[in-house]
C-alpha atoms as a PDB file:
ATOM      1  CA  UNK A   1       0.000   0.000   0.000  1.00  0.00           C
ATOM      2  CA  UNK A   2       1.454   3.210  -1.035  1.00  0.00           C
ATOM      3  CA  UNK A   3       1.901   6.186   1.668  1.00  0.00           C
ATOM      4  CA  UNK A   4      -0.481   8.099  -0.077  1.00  0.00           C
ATOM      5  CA  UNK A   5      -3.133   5.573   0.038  1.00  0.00           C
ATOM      6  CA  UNK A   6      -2.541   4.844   3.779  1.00  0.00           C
ATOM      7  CA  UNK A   7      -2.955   8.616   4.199  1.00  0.00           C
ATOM      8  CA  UNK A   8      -6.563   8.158   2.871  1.00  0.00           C
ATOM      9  CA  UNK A   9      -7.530   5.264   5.095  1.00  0.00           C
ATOM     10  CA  UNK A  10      -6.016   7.401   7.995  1.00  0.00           C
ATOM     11  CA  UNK A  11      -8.256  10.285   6.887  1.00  0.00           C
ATOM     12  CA  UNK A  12     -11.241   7.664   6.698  1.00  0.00           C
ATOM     13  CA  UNK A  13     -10.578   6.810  10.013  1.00  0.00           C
ATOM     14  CA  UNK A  14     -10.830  10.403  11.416  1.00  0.00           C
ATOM     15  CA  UNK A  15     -14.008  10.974   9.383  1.00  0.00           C
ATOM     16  CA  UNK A  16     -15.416   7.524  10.978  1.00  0.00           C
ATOM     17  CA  UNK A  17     -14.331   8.387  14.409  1.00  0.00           C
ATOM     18  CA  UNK A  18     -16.002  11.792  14.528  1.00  0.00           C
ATOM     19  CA  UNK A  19     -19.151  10.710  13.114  1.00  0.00           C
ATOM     20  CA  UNK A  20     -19.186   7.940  15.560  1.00  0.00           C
ATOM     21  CA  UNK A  21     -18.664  10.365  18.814  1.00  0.00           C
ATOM     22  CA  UNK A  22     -21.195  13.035  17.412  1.00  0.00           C
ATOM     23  CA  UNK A  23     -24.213  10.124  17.402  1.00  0.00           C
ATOM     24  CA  UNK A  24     -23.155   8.933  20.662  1.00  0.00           C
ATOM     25  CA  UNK A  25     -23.369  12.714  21.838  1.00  0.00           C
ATOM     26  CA  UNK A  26     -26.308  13.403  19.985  1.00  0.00           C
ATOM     27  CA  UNK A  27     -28.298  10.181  21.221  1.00  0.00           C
ATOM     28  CA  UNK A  28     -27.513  11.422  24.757  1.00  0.00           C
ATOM     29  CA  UNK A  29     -29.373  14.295  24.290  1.00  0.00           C
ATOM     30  CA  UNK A  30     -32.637  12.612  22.109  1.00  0.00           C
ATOM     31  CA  UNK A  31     -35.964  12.671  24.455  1.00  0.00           C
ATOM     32  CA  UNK A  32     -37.869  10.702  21.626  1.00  0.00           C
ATOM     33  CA  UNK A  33     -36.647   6.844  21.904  1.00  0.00           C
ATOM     34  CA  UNK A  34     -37.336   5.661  18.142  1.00  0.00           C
ATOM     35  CA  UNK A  35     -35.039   8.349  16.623  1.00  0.00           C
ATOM     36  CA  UNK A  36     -32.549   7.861  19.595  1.00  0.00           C
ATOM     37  CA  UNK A  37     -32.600   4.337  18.829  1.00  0.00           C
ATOM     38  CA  UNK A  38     -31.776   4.752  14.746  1.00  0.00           C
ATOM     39  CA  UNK A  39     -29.110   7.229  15.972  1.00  0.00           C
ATOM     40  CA  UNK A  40     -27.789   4.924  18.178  1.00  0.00           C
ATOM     41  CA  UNK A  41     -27.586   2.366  15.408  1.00  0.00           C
ATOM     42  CA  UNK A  42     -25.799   4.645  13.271  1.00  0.00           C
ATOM     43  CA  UNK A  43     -22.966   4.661  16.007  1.00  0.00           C
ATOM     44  CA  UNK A  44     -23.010   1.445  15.952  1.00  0.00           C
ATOM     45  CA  UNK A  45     -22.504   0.996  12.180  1.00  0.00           C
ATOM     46  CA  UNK A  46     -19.755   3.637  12.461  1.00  0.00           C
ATOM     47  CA  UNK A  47     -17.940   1.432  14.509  1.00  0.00           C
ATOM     48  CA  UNK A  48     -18.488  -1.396  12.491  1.00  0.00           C
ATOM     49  CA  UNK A  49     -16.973   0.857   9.357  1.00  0.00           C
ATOM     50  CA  UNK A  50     -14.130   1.824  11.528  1.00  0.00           C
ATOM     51  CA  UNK A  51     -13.071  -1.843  11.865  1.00  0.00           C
ATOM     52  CA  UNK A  52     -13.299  -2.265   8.348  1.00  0.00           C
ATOM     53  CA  UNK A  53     -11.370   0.405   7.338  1.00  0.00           C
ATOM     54  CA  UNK A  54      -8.654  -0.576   9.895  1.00  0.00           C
ATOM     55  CA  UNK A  55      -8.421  -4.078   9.135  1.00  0.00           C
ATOM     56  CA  UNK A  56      -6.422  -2.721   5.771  1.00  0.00           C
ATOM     57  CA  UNK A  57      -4.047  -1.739   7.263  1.00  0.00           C
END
């Protein structure tokens, strides 16, 4: 893998992270339990994208 492409996945991983930590913060704050739920699973599935993206490297 070529620096520049590891720079990418590094990037990805940033981008992944934050999202991840701004659901979790957001579905703190959610009153109504359906949409904190679907936020919560979008955490989740951040998480799940992290891995992925770390696994290449």
């Amino acid at each position: 893998m070529s620096p520049k492409e590891l720079l990418y996945i590094e990037d990805a991983l940033g981008h992944v992270t934050f999202l991840q930590t701004k659901c979790r913060e957001t579905a703190m704050q959610l009153q109504d339990a359906e949409l904190k739920t679907q936020v919560e699973q979008m955490a989740q599935k951040q998480g799940e994208l992290f891995a992925k993206f770390y696994s290449l490297v």
